[in-house]
N, C-alpha and C. Protein backbone atom coordinates (compact mmCIF):
# COMPACT_ATOMS: atom_id res chain seq x y z
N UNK A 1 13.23 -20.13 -2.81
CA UNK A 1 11.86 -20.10 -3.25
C UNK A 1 11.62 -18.85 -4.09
N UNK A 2 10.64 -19.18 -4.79
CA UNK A 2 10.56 -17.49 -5.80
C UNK A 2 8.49 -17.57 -5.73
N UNK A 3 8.29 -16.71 -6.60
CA UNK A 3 6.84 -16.66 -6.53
C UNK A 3 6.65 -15.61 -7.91
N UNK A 4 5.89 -15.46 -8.59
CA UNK A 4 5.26 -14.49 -9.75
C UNK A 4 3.92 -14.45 -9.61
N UNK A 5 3.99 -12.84 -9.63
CA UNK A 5 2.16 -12.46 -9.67
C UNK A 5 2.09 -12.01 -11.06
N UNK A 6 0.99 -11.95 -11.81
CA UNK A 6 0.51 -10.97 -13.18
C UNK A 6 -0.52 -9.70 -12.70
N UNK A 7 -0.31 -8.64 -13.09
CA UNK A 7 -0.94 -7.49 -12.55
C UNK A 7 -1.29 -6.32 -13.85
N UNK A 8 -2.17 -5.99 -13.55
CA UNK A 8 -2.41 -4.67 -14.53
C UNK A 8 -3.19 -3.31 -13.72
N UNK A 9 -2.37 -1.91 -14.06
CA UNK A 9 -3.22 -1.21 -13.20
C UNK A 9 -4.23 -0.70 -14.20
N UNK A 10 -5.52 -0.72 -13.68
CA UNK A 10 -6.32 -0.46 -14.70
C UNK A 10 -6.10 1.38 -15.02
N UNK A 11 -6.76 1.68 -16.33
CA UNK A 11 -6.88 3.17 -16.15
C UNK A 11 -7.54 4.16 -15.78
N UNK A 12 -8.54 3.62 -15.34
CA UNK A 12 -9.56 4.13 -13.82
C UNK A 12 -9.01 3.86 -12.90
N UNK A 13 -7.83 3.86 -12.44
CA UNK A 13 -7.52 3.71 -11.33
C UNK A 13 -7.42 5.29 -10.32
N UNK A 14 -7.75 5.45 -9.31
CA UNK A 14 -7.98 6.80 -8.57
C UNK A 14 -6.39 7.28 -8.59
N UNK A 15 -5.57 6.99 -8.50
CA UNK A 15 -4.63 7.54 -8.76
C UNK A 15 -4.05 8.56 -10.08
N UNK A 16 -4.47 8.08 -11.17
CA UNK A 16 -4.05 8.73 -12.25
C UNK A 16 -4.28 9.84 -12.75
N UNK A 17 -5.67 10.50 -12.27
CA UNK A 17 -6.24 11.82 -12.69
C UNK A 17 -5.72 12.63 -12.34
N UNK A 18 -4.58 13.73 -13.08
CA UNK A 18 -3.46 14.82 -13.01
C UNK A 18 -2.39 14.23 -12.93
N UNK A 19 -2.11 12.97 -13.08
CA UNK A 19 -0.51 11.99 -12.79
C UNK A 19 0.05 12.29 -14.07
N UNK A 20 0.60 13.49 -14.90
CA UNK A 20 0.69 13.56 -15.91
C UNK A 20 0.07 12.83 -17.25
N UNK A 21 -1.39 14.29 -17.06
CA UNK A 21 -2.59 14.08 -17.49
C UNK A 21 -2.54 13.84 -19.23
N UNK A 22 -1.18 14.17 -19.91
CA UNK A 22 -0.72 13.97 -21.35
C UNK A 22 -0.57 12.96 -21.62
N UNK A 23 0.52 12.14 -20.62
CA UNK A 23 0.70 10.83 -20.84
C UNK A 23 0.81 9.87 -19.58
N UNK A 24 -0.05 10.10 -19.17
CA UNK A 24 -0.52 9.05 -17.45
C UNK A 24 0.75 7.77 -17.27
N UNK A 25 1.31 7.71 -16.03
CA UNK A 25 1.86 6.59 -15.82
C UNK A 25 1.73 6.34 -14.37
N UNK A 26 1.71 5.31 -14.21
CA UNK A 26 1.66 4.47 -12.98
C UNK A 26 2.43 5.53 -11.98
N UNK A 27 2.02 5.94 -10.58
CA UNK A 27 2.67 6.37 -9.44
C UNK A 27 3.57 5.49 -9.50
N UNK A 28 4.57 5.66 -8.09
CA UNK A 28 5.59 4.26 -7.83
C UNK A 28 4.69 3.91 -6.70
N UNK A 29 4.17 4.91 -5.95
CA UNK A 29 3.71 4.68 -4.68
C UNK A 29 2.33 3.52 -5.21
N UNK A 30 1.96 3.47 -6.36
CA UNK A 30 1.12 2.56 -6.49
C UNK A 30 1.34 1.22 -6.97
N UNK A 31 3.06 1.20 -7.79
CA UNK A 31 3.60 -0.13 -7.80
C UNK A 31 3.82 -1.01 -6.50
N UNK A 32 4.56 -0.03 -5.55
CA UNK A 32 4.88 -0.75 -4.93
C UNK A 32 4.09 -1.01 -3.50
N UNK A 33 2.36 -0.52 -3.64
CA UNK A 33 1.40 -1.20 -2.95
C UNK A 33 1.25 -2.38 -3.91
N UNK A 34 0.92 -2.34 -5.10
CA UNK A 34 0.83 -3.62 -6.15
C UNK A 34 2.00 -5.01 -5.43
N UNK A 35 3.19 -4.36 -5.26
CA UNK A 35 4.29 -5.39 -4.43
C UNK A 35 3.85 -6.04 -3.65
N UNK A 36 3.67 -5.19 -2.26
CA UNK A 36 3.39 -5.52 -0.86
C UNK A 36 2.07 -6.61 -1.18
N UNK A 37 1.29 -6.04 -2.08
CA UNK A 37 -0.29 -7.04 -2.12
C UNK A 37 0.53 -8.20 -2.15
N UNK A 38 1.32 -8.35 -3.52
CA UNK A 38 1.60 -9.97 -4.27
C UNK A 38 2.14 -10.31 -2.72
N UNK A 39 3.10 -9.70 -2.21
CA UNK A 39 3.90 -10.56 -1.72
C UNK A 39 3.28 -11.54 -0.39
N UNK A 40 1.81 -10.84 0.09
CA UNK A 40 0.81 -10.71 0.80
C UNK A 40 -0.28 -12.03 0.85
N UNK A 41 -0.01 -12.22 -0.83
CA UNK A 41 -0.54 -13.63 -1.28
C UNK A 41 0.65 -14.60 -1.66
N UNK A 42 1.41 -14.37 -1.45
CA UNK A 42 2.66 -15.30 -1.61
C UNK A 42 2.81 -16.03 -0.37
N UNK A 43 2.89 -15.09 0.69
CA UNK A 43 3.45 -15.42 1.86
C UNK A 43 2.82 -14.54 3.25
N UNK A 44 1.09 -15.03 3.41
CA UNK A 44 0.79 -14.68 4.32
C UNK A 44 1.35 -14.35 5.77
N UNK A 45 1.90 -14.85 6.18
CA UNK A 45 2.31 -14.99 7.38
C UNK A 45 3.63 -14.01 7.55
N UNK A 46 3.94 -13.00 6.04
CA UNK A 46 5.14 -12.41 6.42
C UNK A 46 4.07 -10.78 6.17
N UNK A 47 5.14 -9.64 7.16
CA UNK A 47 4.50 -8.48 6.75
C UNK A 47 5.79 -7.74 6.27
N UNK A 48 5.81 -6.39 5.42
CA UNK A 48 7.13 -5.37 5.13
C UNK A 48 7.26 -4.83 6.21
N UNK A 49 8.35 -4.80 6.68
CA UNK A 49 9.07 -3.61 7.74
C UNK A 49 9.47 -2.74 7.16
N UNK A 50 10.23 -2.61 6.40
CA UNK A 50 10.71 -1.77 4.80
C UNK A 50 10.70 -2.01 3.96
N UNK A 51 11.22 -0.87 2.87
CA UNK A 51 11.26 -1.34 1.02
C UNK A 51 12.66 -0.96 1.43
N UNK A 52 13.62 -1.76 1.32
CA UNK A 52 15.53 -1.39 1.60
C UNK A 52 16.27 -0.63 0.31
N UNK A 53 15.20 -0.73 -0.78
CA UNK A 53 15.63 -0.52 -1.99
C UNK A 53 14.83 -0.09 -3.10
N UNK A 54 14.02 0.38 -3.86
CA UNK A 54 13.53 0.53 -5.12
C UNK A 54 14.32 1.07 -5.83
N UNK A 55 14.04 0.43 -7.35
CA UNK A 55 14.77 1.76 -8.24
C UNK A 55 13.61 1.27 -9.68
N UNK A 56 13.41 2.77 -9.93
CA UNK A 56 12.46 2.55 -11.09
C UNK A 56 13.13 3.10 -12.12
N UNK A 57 12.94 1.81 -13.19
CA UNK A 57 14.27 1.90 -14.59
C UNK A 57 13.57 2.53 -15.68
N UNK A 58 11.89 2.34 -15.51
CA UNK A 58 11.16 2.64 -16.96
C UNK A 58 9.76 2.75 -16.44
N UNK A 59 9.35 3.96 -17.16
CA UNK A 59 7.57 3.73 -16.93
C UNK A 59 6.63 2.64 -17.04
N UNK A 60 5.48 2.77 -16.62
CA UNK A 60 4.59 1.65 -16.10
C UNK A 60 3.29 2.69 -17.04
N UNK A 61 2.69 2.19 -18.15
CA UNK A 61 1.82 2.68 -18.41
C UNK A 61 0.40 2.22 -17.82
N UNK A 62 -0.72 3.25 -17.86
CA UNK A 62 -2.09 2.18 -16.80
C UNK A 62 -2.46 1.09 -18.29
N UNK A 63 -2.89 0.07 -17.61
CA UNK A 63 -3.70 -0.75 -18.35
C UNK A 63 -2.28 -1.72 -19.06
N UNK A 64 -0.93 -1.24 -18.96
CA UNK A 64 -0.27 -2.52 -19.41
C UNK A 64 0.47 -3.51 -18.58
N UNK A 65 -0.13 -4.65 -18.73
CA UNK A 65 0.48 -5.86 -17.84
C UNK A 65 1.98 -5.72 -17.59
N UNK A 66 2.50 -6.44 -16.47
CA UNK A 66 3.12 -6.70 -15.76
C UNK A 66 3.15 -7.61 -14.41
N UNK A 67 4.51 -8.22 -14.47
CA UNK A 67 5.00 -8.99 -13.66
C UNK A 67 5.73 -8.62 -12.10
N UNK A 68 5.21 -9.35 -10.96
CA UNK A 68 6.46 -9.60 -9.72
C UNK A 68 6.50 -10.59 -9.40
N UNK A 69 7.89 -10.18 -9.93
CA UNK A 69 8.97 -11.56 -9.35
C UNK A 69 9.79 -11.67 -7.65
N UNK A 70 9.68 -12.43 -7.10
CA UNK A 70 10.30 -13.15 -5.96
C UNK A 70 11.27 -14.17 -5.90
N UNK A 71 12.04 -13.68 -5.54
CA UNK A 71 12.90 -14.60 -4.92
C UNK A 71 13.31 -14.32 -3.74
N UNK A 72 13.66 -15.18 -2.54
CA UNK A 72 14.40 -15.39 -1.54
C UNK A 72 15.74 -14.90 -1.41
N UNK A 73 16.14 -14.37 -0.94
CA UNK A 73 17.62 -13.67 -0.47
C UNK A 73 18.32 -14.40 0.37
N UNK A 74 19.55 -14.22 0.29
CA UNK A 74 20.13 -15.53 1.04
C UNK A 74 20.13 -14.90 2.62
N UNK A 75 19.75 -13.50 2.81
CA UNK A 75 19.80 -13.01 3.89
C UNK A 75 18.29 -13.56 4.84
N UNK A 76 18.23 -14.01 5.57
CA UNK A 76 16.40 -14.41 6.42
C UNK A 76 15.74 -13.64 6.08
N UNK A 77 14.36 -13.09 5.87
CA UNK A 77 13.50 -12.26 5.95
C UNK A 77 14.00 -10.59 5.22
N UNK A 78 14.79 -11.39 4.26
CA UNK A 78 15.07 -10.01 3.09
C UNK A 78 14.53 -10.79 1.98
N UNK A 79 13.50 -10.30 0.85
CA UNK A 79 13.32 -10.84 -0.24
C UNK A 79 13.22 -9.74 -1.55
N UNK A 80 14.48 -9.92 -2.50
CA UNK A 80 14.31 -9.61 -3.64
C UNK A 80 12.77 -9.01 -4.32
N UNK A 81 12.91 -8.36 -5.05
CA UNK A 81 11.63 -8.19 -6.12
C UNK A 81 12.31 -7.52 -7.10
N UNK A 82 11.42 -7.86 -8.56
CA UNK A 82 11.63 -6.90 -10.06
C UNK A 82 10.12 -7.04 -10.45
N UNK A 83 10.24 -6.23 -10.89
CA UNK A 83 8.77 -5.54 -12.09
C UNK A 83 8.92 -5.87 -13.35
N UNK A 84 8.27 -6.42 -14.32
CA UNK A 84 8.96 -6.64 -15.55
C UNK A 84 7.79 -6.44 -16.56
N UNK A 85 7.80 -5.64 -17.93
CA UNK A 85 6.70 -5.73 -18.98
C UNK A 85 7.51 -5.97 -19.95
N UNK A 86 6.89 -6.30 -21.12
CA UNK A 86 7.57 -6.31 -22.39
C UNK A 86 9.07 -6.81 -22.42
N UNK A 87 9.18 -7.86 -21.61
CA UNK A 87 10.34 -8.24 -21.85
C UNK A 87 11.58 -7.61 -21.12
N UNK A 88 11.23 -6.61 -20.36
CA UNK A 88 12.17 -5.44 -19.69
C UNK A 88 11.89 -5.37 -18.38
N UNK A 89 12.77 -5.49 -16.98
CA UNK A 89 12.34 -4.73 -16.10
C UNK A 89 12.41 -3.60 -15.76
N UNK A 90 11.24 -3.17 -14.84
CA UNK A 90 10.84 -1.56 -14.86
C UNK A 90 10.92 -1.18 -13.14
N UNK A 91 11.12 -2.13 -12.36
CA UNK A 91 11.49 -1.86 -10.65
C UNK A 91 12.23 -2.77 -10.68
N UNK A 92 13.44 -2.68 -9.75
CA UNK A 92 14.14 -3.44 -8.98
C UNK A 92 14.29 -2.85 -7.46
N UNK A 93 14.20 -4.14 -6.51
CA UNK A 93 14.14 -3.51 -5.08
C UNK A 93 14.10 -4.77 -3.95
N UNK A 94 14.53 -4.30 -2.80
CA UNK A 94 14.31 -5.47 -2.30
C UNK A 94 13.36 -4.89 -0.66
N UNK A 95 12.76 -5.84 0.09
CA UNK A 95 11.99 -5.66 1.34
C UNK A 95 13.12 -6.46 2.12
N UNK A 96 12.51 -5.89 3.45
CA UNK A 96 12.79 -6.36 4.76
C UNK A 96 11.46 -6.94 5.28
N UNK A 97 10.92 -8.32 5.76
CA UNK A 97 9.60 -9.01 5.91
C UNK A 97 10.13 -9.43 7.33
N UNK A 98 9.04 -9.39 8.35
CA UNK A 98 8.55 -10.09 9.22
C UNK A 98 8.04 -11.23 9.67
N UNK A 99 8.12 -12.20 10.32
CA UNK A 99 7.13 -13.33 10.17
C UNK A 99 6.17 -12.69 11.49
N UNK A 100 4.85 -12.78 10.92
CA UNK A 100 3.50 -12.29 12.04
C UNK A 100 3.78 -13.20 13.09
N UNK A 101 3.03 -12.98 14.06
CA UNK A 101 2.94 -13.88 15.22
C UNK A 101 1.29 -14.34 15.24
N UNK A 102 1.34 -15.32 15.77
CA UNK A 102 -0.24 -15.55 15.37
C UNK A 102 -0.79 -16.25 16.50
């Protein structure tokens, strides 16, 4: 199974004021709440135990779109993710997910 969200961080976002105030870019710590959300609406019923992996290849400017991508891991309750703008990805990483109990 896979899943894609579209996301943009706006540039009012509370994070950015002094985030290198010359040329502002996205925290990671704020991509990869952006992650956890999508994956949140993908697949309610799962929560992160961990991020097993990030790696950030390229800046994230505020206000320019971007993609997360999902896919399923052949491992249970490990699922892939990438970040992607302009044709490029800019995170690669994968989670460790839970299924909630309900």
């Amino acid at each position: 199974m896979s899943f894609e969200a579209f996301l943009t961080i706006p540039s009012h976002h509370p994070s950015l004021p002094g985030h290198f105030p010359d040329r502002p870019i996205v925290p990671a710590v704020v991509i990869l709440d952006a992650v956890i959300g999508a994956l949140a609406e993908w697949r309610e019923a799962d929560r992160v135990t961990k991020i097993s992996s990030a790696k950030f290849l390229a800046p994230l400017e505020p206000d320019q779109p971007f993609s997360i991508q999902f896919v399923d891991h052949a491992e249970p309750d490990t699922i892939n993710f990438v970040c992607r703008t302009d044709g490029r990805d800019i995170v690669q990483g994968r989670l460790l997910v839970q299924r909630r109990s309900i």
